[in-house]
C-alpha atoms as a PDB file:
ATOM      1  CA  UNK A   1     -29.176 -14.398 -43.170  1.00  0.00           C
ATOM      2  CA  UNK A   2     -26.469 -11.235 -43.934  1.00  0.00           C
ATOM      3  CA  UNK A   3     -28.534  -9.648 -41.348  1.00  0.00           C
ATOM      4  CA  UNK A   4     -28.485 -12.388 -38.700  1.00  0.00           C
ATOM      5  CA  UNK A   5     -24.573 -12.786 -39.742  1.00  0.00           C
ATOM      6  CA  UNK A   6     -24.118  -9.172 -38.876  1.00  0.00           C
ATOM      7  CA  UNK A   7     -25.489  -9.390 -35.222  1.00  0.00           C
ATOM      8  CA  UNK A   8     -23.755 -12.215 -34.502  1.00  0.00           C
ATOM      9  CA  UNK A   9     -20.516 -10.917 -35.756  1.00  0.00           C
ATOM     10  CA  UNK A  10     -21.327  -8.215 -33.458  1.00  0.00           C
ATOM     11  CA  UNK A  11     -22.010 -10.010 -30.680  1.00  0.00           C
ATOM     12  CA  UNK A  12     -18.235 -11.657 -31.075  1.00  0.00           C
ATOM     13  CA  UNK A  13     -16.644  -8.829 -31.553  1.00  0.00           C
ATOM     14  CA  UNK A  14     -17.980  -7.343 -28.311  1.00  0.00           C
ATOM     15  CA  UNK A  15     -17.631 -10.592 -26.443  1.00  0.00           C
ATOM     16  CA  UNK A  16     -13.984 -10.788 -27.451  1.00  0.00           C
ATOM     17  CA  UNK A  17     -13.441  -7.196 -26.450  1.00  0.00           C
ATOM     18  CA  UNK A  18     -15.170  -8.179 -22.851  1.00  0.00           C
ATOM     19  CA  UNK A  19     -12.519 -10.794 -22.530  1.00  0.00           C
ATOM     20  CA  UNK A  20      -9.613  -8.965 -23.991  1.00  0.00           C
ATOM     21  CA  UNK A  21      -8.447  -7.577 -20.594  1.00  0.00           C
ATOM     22  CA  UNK A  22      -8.630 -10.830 -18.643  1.00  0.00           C
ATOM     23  CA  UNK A  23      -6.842 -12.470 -21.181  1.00  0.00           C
ATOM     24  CA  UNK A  24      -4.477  -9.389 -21.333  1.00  0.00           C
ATOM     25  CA  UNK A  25      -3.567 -10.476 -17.889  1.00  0.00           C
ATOM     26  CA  UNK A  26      -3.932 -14.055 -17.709  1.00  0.00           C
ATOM     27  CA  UNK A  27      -0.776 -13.665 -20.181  1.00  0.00           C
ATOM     28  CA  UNK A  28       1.612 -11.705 -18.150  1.00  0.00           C
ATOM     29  CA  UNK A  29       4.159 -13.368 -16.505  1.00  0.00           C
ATOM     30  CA  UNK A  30       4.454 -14.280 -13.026  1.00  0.00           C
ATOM     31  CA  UNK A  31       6.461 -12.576 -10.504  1.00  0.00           C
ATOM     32  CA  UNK A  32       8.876 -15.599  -9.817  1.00  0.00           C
ATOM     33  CA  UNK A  33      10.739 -14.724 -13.109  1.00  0.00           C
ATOM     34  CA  UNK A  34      11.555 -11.051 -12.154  1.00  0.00           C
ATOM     35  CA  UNK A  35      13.128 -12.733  -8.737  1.00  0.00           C
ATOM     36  CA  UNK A  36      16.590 -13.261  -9.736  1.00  0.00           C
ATOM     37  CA  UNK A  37      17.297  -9.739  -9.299  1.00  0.00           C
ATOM     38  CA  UNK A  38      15.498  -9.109  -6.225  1.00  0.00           C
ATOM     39  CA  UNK A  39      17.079  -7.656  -3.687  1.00  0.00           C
ATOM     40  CA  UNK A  40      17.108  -8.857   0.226  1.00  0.00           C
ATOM     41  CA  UNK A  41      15.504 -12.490   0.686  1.00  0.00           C
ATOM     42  CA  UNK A  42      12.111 -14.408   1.000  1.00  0.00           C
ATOM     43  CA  UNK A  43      10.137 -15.710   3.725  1.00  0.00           C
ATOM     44  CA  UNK A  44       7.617 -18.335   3.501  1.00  0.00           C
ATOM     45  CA  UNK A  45       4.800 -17.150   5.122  1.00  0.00           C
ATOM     46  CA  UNK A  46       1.516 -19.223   5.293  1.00  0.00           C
ATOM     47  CA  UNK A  47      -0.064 -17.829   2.223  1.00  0.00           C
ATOM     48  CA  UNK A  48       2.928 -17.829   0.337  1.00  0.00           C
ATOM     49  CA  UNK A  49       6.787 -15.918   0.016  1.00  0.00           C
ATOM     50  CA  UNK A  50       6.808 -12.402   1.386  1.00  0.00           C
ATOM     51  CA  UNK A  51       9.961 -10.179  -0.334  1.00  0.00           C
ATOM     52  CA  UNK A  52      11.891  -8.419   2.725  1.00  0.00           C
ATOM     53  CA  UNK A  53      15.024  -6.553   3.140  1.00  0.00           C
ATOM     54  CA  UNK A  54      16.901  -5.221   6.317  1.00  0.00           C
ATOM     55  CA  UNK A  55      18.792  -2.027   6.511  1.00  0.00           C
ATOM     56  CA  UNK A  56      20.511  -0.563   9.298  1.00  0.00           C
ATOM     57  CA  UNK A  57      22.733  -1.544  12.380  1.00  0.00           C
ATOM     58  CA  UNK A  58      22.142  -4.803  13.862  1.00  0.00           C
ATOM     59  CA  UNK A  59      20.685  -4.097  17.807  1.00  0.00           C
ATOM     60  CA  UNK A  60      19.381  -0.815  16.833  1.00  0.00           C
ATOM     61  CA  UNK A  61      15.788  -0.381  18.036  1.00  0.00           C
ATOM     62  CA  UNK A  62      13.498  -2.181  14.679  1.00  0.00           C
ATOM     63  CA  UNK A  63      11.630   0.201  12.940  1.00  0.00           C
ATOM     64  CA  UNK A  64       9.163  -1.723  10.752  1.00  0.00           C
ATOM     65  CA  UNK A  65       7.832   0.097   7.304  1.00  0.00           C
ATOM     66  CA  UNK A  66       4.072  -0.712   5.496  1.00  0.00           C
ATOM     67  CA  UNK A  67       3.945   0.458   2.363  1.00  0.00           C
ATOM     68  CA  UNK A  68       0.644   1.632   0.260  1.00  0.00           C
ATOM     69  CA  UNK A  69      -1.493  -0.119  -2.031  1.00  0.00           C
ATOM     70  CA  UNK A  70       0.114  -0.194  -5.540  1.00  0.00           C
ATOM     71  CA  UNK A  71       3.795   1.479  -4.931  1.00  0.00           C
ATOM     72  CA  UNK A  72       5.984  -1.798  -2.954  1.00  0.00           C
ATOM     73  CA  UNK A  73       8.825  -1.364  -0.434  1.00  0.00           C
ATOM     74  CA  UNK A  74      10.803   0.678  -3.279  1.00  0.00           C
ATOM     75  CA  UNK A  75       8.748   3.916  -1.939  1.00  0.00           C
ATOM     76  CA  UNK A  76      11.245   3.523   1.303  1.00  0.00           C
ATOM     77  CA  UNK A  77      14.495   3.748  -0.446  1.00  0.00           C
ATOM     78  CA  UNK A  78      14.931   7.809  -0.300  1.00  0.00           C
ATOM     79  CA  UNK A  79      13.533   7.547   4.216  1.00  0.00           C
ATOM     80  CA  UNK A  80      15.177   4.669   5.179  1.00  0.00           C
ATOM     81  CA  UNK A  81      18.880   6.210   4.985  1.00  0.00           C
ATOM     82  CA  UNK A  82      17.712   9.125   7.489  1.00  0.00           C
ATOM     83  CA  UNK A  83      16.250   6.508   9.812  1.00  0.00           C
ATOM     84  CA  UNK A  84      19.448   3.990   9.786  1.00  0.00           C
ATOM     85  CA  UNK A  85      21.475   7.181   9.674  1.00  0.00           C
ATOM     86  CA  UNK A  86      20.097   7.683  13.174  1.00  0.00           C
ATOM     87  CA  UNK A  87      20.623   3.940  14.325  1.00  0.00           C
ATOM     88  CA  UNK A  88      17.466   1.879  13.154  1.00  0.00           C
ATOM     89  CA  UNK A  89      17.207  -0.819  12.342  1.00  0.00           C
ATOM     90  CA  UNK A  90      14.766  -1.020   9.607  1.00  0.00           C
ATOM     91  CA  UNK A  91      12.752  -3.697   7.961  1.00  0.00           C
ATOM     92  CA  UNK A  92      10.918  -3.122   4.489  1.00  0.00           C
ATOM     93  CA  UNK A  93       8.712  -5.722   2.778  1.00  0.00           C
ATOM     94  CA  UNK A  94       6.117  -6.158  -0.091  1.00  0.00           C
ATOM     95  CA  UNK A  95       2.714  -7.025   0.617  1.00  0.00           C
ATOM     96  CA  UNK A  96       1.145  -9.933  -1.199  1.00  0.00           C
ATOM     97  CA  UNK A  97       0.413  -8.593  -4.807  1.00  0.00           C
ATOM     98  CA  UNK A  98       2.875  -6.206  -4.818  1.00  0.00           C
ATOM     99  CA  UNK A  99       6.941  -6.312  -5.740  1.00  0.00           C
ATOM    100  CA  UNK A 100       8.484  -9.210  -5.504  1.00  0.00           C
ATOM    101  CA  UNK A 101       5.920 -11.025  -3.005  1.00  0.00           C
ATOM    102  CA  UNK A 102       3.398 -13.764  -4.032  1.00  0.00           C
ATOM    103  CA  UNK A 103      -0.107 -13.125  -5.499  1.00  0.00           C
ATOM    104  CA  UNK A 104      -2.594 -15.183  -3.426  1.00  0.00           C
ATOM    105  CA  UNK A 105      -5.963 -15.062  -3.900  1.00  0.00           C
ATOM    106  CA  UNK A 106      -8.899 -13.737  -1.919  1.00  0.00           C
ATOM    107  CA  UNK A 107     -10.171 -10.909   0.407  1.00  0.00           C
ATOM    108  CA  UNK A 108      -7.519  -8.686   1.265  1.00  0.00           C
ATOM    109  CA  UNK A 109      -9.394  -7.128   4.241  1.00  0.00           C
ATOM    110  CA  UNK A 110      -7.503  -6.554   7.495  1.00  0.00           C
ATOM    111  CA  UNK A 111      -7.147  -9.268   8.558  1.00  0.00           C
ATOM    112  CA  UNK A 112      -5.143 -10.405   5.587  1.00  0.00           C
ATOM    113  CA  UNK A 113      -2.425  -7.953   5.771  1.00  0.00           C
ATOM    114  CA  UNK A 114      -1.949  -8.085   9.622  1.00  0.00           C
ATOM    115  CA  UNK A 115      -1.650 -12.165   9.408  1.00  0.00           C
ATOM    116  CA  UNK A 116       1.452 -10.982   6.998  1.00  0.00           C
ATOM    117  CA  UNK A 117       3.152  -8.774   9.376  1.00  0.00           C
ATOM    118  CA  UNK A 118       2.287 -11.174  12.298  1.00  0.00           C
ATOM    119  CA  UNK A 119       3.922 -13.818  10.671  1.00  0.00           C
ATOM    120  CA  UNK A 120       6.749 -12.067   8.641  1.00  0.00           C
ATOM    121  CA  UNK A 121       7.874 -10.760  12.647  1.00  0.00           C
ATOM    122  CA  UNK A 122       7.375 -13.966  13.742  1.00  0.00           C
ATOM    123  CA  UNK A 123       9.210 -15.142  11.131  1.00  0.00           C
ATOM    124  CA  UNK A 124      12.340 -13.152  11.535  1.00  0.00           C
ATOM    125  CA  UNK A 125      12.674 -13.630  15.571  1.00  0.00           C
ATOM    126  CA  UNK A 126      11.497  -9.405  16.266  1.00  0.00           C
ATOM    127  CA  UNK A 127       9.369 -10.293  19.682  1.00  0.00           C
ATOM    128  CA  UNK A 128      10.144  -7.139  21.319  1.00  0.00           C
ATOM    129  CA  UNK A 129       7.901  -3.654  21.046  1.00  0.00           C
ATOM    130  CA  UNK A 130       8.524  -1.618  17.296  1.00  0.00           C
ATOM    131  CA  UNK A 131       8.235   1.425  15.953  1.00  0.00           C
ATOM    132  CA  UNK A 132       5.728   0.395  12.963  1.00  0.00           C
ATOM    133  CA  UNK A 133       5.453   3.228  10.151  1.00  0.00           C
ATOM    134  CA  UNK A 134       2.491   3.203   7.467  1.00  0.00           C
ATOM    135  CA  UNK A 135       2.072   5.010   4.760  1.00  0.00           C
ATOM    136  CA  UNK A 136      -1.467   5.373   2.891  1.00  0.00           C
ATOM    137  CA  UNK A 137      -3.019   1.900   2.792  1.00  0.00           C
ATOM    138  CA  UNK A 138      -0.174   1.097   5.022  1.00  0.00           C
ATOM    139  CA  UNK A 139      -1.565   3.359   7.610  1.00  0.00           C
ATOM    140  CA  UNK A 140      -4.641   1.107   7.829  1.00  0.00           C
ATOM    141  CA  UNK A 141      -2.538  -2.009   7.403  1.00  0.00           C
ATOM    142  CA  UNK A 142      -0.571  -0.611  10.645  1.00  0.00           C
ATOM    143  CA  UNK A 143      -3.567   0.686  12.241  1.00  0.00           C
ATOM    144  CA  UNK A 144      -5.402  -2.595  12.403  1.00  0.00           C
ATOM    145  CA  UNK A 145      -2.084  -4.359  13.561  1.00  0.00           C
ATOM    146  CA  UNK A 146      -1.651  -1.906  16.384  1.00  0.00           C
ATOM    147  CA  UNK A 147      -4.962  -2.042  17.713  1.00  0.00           C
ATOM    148  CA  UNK A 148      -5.315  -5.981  17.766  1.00  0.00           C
ATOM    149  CA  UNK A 149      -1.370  -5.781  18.925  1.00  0.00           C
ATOM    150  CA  UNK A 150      -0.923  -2.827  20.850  1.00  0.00           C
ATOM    151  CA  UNK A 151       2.148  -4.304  22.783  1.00  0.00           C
ATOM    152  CA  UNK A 152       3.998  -4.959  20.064  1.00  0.00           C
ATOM    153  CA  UNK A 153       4.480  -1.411  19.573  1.00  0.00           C
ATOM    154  CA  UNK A 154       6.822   1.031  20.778  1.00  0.00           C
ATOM    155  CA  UNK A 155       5.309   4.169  18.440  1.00  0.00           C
ATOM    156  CA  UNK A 156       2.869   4.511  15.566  1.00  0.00           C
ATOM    157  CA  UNK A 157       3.744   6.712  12.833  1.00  0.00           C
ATOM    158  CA  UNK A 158       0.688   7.369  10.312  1.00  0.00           C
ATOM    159  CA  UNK A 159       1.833   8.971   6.837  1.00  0.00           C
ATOM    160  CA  UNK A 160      -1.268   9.943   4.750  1.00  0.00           C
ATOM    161  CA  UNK A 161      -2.973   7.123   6.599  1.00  0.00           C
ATOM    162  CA  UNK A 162      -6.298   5.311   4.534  1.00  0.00           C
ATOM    163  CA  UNK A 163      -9.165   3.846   6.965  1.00  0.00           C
ATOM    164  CA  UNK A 164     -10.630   7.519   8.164  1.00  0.00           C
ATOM    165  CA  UNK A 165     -13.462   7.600   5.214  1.00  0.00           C
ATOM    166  CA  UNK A 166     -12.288   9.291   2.426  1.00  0.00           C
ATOM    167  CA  UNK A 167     -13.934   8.545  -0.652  1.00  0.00           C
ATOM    168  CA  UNK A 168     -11.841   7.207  -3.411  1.00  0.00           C
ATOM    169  CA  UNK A 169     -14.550   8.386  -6.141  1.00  0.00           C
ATOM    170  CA  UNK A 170     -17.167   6.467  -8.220  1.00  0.00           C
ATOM    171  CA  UNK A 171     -14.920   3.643  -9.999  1.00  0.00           C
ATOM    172  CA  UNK A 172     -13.762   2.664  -6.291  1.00  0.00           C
ATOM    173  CA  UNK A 173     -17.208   2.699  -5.189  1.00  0.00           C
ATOM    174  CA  UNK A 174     -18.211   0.331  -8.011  1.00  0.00           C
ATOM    175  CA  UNK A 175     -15.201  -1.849  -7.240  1.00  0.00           C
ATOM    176  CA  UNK A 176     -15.557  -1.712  -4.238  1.00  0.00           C
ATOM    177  CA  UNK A 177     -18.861  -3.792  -4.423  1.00  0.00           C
ATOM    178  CA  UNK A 178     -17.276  -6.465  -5.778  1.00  0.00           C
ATOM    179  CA  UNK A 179     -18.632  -8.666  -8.306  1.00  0.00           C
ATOM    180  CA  UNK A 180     -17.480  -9.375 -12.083  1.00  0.00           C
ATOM    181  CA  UNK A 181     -18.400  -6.307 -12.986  1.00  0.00           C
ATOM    182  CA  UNK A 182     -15.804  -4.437 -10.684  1.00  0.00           C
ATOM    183  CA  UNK A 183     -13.175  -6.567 -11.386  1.00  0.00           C
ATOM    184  CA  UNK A 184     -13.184  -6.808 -15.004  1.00  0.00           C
ATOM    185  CA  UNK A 185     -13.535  -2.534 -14.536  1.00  0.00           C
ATOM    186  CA  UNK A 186     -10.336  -2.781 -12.877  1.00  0.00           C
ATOM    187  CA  UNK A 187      -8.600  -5.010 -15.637  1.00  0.00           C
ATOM    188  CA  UNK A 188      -9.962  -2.968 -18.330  1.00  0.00           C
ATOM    189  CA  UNK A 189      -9.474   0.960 -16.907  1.00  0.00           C
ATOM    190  CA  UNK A 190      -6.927   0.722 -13.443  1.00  0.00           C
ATOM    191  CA  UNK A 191      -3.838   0.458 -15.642  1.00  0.00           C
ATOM    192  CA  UNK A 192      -4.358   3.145 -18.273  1.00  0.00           C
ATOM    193  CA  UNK A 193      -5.302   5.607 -15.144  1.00  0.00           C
ATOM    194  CA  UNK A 194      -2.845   4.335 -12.766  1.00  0.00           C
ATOM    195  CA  UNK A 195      -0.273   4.969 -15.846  1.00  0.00           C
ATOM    196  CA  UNK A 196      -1.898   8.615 -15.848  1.00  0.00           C
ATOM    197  CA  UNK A 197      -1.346   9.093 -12.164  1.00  0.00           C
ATOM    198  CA  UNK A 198       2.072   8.168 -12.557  1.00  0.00           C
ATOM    199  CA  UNK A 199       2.821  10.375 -14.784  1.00  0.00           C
ATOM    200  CA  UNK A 200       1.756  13.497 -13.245  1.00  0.00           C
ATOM    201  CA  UNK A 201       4.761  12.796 -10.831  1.00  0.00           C
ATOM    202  CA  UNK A 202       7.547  12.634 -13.533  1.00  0.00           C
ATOM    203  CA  UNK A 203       8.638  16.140 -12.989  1.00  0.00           C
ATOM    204  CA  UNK A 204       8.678  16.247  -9.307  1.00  0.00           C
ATOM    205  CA  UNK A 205      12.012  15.838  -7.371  1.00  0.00           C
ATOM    206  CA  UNK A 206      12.265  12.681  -5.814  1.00  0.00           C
ATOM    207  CA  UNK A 207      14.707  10.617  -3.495  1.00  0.00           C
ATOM    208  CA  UNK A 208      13.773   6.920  -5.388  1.00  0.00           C
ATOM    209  CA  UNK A 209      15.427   7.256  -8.499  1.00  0.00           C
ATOM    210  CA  UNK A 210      13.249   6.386 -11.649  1.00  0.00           C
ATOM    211  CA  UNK A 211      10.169   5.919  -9.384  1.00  0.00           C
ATOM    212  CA  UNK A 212       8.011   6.719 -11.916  1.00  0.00           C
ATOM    213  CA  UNK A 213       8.906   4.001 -14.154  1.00  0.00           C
ATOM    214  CA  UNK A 214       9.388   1.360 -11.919  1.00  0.00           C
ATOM    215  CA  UNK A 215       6.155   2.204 -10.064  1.00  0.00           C
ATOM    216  CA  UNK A 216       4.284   1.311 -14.103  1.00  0.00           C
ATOM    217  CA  UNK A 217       6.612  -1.318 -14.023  1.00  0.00           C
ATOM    218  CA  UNK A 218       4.333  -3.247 -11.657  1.00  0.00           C
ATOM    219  CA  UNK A 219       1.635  -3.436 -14.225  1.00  0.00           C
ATOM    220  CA  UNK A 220       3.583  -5.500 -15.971  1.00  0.00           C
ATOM    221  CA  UNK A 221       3.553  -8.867 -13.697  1.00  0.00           C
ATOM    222  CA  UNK A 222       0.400 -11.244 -13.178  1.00  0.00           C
ATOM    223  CA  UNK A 223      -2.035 -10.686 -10.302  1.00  0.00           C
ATOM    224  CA  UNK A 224      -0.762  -7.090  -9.243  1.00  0.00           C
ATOM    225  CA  UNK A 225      -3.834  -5.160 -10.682  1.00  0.00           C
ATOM    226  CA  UNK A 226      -6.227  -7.972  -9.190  1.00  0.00           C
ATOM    227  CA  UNK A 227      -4.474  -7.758  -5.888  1.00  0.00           C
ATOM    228  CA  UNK A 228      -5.241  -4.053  -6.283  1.00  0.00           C
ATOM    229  CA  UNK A 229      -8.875  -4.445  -6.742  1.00  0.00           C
ATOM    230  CA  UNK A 230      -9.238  -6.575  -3.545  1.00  0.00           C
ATOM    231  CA  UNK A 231      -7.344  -4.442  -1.488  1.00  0.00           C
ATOM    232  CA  UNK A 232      -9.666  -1.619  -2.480  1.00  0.00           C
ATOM    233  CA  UNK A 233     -12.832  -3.631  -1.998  1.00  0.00           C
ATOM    234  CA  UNK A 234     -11.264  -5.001   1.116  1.00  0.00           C
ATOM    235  CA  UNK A 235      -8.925  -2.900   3.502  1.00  0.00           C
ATOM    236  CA  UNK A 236      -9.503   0.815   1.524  1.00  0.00           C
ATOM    237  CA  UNK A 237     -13.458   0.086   2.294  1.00  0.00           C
ATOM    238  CA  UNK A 238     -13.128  -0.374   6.157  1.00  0.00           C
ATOM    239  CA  UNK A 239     -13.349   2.611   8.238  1.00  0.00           C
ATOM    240  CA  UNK A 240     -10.153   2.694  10.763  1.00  0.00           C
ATOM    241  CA  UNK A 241     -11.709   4.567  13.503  1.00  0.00           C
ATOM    242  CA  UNK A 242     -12.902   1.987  16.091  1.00  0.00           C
ATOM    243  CA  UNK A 243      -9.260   0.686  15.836  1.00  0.00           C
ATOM    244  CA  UNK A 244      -8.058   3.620  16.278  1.00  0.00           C
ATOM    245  CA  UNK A 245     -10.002   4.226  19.270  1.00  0.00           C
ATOM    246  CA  UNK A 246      -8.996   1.666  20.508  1.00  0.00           C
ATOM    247  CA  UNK A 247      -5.049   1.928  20.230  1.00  0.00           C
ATOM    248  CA  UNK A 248      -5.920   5.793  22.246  1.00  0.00           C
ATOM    249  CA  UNK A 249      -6.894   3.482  24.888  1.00  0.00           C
ATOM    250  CA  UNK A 250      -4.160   1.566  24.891  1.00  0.00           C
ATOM    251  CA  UNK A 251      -2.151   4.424  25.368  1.00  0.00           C
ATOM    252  CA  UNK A 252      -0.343   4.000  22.211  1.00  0.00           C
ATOM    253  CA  UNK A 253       1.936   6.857  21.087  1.00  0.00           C
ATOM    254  CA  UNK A 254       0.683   8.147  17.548  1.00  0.00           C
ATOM    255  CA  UNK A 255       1.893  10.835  15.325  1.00  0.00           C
ATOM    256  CA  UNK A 256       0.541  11.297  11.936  1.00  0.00           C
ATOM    257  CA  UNK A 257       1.826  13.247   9.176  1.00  0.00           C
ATOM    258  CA  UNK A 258       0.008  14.925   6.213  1.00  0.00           C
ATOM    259  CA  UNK A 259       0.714  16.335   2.848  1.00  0.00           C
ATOM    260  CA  UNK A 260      -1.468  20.121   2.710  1.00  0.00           C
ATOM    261  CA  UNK A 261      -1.925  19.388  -0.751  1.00  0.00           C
ATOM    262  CA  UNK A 262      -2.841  15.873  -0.890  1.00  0.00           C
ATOM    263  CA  UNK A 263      -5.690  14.592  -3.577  1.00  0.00           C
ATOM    264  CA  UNK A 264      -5.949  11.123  -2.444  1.00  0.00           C
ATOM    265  CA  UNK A 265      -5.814  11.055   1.219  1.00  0.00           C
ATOM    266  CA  UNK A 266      -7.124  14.773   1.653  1.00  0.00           C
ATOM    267  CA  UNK A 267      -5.784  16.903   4.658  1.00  0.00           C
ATOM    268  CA  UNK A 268      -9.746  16.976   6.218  1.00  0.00           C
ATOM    269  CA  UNK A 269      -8.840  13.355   7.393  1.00  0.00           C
ATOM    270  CA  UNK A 270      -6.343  15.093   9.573  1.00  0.00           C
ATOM    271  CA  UNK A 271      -9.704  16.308  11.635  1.00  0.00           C
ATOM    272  CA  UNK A 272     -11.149  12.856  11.608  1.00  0.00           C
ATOM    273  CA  UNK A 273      -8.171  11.303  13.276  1.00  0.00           C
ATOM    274  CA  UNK A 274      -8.320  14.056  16.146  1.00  0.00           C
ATOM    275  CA  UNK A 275     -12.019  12.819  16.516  1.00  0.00           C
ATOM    276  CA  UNK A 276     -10.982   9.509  17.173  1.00  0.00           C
ATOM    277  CA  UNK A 277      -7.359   9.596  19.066  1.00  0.00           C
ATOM    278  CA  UNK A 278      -7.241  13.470  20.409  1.00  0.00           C
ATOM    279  CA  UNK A 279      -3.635  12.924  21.419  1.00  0.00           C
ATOM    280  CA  UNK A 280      -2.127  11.850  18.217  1.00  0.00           C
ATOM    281  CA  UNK A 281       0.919  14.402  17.471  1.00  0.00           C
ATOM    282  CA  UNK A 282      -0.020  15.663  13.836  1.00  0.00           C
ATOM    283  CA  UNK A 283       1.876  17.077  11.289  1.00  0.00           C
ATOM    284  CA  UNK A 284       1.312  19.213   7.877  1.00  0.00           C
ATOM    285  CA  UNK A 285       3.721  19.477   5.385  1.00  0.00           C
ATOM    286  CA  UNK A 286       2.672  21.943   3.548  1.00  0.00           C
ATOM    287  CA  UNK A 287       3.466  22.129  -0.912  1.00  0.00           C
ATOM    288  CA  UNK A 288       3.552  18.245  -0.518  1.00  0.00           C
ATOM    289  CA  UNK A 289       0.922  15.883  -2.512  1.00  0.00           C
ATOM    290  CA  UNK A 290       0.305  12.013  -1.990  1.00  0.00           C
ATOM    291  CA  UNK A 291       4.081  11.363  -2.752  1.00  0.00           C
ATOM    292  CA  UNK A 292       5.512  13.213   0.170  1.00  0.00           C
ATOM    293  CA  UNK A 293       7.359   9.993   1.407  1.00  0.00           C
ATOM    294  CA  UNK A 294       9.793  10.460  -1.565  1.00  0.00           C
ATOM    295  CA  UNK A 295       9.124  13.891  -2.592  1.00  0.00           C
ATOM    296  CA  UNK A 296       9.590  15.467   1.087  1.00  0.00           C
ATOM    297  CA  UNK A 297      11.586  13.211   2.492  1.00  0.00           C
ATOM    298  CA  UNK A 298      13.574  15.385   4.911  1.00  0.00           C
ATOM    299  CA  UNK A 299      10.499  17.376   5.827  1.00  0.00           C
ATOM    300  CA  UNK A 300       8.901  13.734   6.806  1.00  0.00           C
ATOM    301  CA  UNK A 301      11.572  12.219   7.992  1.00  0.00           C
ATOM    302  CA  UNK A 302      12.483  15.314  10.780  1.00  0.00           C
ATOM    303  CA  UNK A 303       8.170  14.804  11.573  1.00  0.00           C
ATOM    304  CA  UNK A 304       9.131  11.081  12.277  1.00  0.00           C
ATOM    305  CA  UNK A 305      12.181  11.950  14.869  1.00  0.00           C
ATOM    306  CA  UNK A 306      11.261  15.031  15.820  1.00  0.00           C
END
């Protein structure tokens, strides 16, 4: 009997543990509380409110921004004032799961992310050609939309651009199968390394101010680390390069811009994308990692009028 109570004390104990981190984030509040403060407005898209904000003259030629897959439309605050500076007009917005933008559920493939932007332009009256700038898993966000939509665009600007087969190591590849397995990994481990990651930044010079902390900040609200784990066994494990053979035929303009010392998007994708789109303009800035958006912002911002 002490014996059998043992085990099945055991067996409690490690099924409570098991379910700590999906009650961990079944408790977290939801985004709709933090929205008081938000700033810009909300449209209501089909699968729910999509956070934007305009910047810029109105009439100046739109210049649409994508950000990556856990950083929102924050990451633009330190570019935009170079491109508005220069008369754009430029829109910013959260994709679903991120900022201030709703959580729906389900695949967040391609497909997913370009009905946002289809509708959010839609939305907001823009019918004429843009210049459409993504960065990381906004580059495959903006590749997919430009190669299903290659009128809409005026220029494609690629800033450590996912989609080109980079391999985002074994926990990805596990998540990336999907499954319970995968995402209760990603409840119980993404927020302890993502915290990590974050970190490594705090002593860089930036042009967001507290980026750092409002990046972990994120971790915070319900459905941002699940949004995370579909985007990454979604979008992050499609390979970009029909589309962007495609948008080469369309006779697209492209210019893509790198960071030398990059961990995350490495700079041999750089090669790939020549493969597939030989006249894309590329760029290397070199002492720059992953966070070159707000940590070289004038070196990336002269690549994207230059």
């Amino acid at each position: 009997m002490a014996i059998g109570a043992v085990i099945w004390g055991a067996l409690a104990l490690g099924a409570l543990a098991g379910a700590a981190p999906v009650l961990h984030e079944a408790a977290k509040p939801r985004i709709d509380r933090a929205r008081g403060n938000a700033p810009g407005a909300f449209a209501r898209l089909k699968r729910g409110r999509a956070h934007y904000r305009w910047h810029g003259p109105e009439g100046g030629p739109v210049t649409v921004c994508v950000h990556g897959l856990t950083t929102p439309s924050f990451v633009w605050e330190g570019l935009v004032p170079g491109l508005v500076a220069k008369g754009h007009r430029v829109l910013v917005y959260d994709l679903y799961g991120r900022g201030y933008s709703d959580r729906p559920g389900g695949t967040q493939e391609a497909g997913f992310f370009v009905s946002q932007l289809e509708e959010l332009l839609s939305n907001q009256g823009i019918e004429g050609p843009v210049t459409l700038i993504g960065y990381s898993m906004g580059g495959a966000i903006a590749t997919a939309f430009a190669a299903r939509r290659p009128e809409r665009l005026h220029e494609l600007i690629l800033i450590a651009p996912a989609g080109l087969g980079h391999d985002l190591g074994p926990v990805a590849r596990l998540v990336a199968r999907g499954g319970m397995l995968g995402r209760w990994l990603m409840l119980a481990a993404f927020p302890v390394s993502f915290r990590r990651g974050c970190e490594t930044e705090r002593a860089l010079a930036t042009t967001v101010p507290g980026i750092v902390d409002r990046q972990q900040e994120e971790l915070r609200w319900r459905g941002f680390v699940p949004a995370v784990a579909r985007s990454v066994a979604g979008i992050l494990a499609e390979d970009q390069s029909t589309a962007h053979t495609a948008i080469a035929a369309a006779g697209v303009p492209v210019r893509a811009i790198w960071g030398a010392g990059d961990t995350v998007i490495p700079l041999s994708r750089k090669a790939r994308l020549a493969e597939v789109n030989p006249d894309v303009n590329q760029y290397v800035i070199e002492g720059a990692g992953h966070g070159l958006t707000y940590t070289h912002t004038d070196r990336v911002l002269a690549a994207i009028l230059g």
